[in-house]
N, C-alpha and C. Protein backbone atom coordinates (compact mmCIF):
# COMPACT_ATOMS: atom_id res chain seq x y z
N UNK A 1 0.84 -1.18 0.00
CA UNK A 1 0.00 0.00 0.00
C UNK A 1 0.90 1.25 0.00
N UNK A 2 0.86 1.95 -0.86
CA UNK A 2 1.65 3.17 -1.23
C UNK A 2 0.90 4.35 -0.63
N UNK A 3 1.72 5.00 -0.04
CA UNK A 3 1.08 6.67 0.93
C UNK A 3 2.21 7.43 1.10
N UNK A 4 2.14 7.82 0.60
CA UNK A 4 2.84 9.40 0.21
C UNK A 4 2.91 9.95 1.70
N UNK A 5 2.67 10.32 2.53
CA UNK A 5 2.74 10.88 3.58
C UNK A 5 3.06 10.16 4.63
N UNK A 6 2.62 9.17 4.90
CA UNK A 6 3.63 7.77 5.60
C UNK A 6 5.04 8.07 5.62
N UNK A 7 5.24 7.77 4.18
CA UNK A 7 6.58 7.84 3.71
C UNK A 7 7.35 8.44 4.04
N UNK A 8 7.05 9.90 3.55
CA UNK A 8 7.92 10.67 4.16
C UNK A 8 8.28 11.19 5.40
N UNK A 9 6.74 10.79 6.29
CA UNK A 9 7.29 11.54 7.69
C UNK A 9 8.50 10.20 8.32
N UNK A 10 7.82 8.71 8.02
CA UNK A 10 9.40 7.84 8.32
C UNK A 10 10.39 8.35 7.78
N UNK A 11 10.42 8.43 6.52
CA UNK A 11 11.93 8.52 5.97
C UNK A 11 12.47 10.11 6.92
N UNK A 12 11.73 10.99 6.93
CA UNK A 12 11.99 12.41 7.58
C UNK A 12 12.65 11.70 9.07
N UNK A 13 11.88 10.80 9.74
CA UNK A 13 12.45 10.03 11.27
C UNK A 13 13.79 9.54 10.80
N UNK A 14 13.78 8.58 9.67
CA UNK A 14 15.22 7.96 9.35
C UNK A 14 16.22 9.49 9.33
N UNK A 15 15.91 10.25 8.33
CA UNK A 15 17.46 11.09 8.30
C UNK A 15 17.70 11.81 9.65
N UNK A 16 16.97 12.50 10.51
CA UNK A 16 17.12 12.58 11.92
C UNK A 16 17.48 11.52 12.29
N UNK A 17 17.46 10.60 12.75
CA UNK A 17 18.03 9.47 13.51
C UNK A 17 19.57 9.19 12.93
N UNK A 18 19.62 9.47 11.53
CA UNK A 18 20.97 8.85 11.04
C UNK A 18 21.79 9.93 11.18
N UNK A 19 21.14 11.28 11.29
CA UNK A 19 22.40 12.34 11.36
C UNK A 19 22.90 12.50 13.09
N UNK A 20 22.13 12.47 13.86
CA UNK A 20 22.40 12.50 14.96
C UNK A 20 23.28 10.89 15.49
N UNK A 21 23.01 10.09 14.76
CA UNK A 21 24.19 8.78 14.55
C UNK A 21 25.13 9.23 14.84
N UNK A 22 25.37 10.43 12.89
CA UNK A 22 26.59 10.98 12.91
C UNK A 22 27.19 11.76 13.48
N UNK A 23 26.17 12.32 14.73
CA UNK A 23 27.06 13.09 15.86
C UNK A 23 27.96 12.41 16.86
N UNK A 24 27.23 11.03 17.13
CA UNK A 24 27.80 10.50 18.07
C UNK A 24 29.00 9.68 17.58
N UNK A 25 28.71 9.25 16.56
CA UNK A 25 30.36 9.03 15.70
C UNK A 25 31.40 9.96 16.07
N UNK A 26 31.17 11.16 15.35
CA UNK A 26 31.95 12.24 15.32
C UNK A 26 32.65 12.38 16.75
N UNK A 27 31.56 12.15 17.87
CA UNK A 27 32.05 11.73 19.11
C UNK A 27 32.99 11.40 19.62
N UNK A 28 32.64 9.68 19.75
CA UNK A 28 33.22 8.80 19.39
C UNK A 28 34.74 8.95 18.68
N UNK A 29 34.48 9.21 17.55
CA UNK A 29 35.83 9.57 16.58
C UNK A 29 37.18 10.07 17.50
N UNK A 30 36.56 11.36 18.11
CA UNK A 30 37.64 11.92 18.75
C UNK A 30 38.35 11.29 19.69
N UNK A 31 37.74 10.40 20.23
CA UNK A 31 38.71 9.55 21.64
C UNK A 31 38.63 8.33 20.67
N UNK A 32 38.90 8.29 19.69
CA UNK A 32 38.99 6.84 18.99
C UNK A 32 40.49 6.38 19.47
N UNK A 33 40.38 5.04 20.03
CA UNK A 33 41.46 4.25 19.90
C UNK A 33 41.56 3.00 20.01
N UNK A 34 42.27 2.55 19.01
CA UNK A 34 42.01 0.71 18.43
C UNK A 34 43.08 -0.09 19.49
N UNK A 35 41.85 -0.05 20.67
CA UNK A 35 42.59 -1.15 21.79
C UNK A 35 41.26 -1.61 22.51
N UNK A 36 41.31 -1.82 23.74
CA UNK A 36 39.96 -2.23 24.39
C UNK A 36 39.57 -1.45 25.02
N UNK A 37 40.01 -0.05 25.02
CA UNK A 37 38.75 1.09 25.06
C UNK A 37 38.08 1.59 23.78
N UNK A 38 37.95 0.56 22.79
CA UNK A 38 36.82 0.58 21.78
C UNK A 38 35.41 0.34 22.02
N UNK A 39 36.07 -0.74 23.24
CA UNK A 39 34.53 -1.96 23.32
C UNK A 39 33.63 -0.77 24.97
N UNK A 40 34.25 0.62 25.34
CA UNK A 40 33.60 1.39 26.14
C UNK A 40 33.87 2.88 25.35
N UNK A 41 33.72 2.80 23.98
CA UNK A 41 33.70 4.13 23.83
C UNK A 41 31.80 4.21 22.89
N UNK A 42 31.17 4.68 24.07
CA UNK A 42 30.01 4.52 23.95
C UNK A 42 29.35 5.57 23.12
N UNK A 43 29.70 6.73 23.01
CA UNK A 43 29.50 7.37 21.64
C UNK A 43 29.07 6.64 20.42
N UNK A 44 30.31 5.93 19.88
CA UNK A 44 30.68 5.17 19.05
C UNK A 44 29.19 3.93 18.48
N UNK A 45 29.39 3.34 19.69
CA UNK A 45 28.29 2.50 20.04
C UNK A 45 27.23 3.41 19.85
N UNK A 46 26.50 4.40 20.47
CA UNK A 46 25.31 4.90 20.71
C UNK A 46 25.47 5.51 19.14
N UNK A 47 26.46 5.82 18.12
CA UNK A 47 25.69 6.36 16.78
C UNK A 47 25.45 4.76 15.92
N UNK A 48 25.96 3.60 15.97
CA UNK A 48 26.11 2.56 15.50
C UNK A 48 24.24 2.34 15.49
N UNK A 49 23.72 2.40 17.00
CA UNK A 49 22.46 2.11 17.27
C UNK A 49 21.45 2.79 16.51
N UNK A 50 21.83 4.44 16.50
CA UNK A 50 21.03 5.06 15.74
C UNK A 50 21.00 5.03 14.77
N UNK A 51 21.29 4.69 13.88
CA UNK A 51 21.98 4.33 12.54
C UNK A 51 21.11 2.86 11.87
N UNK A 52 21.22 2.30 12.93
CA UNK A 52 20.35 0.75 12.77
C UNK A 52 18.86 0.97 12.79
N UNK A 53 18.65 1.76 13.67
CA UNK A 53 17.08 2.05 13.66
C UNK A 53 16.92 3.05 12.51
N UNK A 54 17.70 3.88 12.51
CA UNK A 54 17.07 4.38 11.14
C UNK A 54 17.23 3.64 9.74
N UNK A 55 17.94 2.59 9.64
CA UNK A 55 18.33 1.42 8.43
C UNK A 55 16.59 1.15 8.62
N UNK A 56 15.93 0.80 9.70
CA UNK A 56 15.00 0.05 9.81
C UNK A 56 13.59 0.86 9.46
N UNK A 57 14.33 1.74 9.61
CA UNK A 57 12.93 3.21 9.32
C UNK A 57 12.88 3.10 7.84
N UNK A 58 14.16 3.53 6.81
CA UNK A 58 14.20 3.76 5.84
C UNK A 58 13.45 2.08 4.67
N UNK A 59 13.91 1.40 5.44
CA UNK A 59 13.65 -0.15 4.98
C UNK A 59 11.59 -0.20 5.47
N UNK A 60 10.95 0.56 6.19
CA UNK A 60 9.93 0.65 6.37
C UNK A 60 9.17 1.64 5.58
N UNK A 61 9.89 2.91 5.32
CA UNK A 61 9.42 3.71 4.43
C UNK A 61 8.97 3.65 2.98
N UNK A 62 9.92 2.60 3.02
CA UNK A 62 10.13 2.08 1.36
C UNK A 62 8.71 1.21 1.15
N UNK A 63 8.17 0.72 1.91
CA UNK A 63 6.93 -0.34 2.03
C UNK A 63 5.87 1.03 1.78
N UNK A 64 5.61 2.26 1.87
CA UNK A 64 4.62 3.04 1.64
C UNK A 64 5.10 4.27 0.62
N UNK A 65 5.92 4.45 0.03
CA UNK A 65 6.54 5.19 -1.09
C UNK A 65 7.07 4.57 -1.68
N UNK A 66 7.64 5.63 -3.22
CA UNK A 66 8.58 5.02 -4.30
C UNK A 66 9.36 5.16 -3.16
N UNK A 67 10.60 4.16 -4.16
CA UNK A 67 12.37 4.63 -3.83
C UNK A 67 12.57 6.14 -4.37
N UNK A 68 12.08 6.53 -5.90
CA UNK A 68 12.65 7.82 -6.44
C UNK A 68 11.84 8.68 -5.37
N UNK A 69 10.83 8.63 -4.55
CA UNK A 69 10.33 9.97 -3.71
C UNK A 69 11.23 9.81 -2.42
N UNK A 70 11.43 8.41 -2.10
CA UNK A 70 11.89 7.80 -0.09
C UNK A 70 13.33 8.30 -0.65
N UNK A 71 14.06 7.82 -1.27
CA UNK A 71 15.47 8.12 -1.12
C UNK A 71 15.97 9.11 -1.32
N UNK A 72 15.68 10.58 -2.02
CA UNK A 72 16.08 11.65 -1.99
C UNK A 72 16.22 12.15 -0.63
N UNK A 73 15.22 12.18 0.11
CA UNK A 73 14.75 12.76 1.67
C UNK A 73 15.51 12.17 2.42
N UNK A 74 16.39 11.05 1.86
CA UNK A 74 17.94 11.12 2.85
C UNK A 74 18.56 12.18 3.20
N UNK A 75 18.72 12.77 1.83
CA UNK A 75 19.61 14.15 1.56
C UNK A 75 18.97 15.14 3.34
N UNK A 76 18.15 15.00 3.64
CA UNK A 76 17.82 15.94 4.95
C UNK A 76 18.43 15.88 5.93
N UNK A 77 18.89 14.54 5.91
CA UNK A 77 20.11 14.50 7.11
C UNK A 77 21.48 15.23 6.99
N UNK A 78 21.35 15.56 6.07
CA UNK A 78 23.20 16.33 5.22
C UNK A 78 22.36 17.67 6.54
N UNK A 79 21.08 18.18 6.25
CA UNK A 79 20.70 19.43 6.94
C UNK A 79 20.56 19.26 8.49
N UNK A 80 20.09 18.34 9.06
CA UNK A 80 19.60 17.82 10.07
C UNK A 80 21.44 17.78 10.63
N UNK A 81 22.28 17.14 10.21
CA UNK A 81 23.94 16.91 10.66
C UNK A 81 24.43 18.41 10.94
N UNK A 82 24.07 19.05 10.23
CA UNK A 82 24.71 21.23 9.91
C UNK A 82 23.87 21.21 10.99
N UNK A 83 23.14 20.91 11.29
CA UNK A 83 22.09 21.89 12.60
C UNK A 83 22.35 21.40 13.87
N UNK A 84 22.80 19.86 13.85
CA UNK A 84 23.10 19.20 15.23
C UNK A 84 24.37 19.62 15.43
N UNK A 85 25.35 19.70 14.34
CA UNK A 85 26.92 19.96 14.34
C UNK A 85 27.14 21.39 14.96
N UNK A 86 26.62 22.23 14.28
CA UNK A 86 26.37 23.75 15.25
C UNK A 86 25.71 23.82 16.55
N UNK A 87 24.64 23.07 17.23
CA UNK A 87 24.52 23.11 18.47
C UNK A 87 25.23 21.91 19.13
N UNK A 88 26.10 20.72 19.34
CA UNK A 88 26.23 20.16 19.77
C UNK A 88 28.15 19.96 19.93
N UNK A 89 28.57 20.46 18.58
CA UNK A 89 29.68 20.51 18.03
C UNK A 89 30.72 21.85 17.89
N UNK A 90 29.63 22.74 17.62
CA UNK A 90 30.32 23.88 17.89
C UNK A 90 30.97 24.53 16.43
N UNK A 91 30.01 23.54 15.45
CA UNK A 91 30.41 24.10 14.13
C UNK A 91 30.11 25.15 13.37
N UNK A 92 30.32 26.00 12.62
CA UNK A 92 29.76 26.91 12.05
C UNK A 92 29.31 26.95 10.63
N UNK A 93 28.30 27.77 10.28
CA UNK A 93 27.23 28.00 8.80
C UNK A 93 27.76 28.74 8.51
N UNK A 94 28.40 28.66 7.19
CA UNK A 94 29.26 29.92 6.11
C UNK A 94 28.05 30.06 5.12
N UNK A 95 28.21 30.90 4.18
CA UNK A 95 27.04 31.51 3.29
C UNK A 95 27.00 30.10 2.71
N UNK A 96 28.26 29.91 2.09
CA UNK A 96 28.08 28.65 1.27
C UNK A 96 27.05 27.52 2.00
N UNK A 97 27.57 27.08 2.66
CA UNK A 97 26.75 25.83 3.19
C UNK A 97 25.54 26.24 3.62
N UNK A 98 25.18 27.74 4.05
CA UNK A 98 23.13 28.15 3.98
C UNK A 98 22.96 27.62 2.75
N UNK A 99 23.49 28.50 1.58
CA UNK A 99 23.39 28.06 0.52
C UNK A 99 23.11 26.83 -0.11
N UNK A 100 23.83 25.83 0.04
CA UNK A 100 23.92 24.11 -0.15
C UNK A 100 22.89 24.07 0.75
N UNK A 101 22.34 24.49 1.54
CA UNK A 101 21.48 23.98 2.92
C UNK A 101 20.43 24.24 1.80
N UNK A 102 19.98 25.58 1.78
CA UNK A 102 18.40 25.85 1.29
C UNK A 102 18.18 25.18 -0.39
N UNK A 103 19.29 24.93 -0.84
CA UNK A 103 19.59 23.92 -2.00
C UNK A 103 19.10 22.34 -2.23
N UNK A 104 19.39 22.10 -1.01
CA UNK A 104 18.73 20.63 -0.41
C UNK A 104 17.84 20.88 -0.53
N UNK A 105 16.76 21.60 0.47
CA UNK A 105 15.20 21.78 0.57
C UNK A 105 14.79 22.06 -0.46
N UNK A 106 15.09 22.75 -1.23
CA UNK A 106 14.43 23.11 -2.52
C UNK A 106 14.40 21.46 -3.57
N UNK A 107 15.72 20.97 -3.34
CA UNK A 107 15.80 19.86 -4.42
C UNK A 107 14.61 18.49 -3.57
N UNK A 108 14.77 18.89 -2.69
CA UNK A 108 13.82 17.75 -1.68
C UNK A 108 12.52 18.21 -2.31
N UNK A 109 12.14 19.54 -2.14
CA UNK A 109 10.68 19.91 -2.05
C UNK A 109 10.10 19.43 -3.49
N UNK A 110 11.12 19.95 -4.73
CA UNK A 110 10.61 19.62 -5.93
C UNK A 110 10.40 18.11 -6.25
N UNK A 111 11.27 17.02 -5.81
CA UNK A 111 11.15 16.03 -5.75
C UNK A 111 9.53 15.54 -5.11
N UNK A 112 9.46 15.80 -4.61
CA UNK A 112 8.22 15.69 -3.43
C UNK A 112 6.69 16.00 -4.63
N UNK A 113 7.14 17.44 -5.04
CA UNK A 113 5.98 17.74 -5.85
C UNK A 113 6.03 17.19 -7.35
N UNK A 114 7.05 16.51 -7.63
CA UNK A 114 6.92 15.44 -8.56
C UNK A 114 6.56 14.28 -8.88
N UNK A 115 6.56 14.02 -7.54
CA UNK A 115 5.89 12.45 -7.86
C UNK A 115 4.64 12.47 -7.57
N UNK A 116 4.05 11.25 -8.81
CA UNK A 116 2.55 11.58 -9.12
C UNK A 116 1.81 10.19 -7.95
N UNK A 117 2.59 10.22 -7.02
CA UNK A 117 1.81 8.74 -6.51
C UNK A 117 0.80 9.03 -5.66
């Protein structure tokens, strides 16, 4: 059963879940070290998890949308990562990357109003 709005609010849950993954990676990353404080660097672990549930979101989304509408709306996590990375990370928004940012949404939105399902 195909629903357009299903779809996307999962897939919208998947790229939140997978970008905030990629915070805790990024985490993680920084105290990375390949000994047996791998198996307690829980960052690491805690983006691995998020990451899985959103595999499981996106693999659910797909059951009520196309692939050409579900898989673009990955791309939101590229936005969802810039927004967690600046409050959590301490990163900063240059024109360029607003730019690339409101670039996404636009390429998301048209996608969205293209498909005839």
């Amino acid at each position: 059963m195909k629903n357009k709005t299903i779809a996307i609010l999962i897939i919208t849950a998947c790229s939140l879940l997978t970008a905030f993954g990629m915070i805790f990676w990024k985490i993680g990353a920084d105290k990375l070290a390949f000994n047996w404080s791998l198996l307690t660097n829980y960052p690491l672990w805690l983006g691995f998890i998020f990451y899985a549930i959103g595999t499981l979101l996106l693999i659910l989304s797909l059951k009520y949308g196309n692939l050409s509408l579900v898989h673009p709306f990955l791309s939101l996590g590229l936005i969802w990562a810039g927004i967690l990375a600046f409050f959590y990370l301490g990163e900063t928004f240059t024109t360029l990357k607003t730019t690339g940012t409101a670039l996404i949404i636009l390429g998301t939105f048209l996608v969205y109003k293209g498909d005839k399902t």
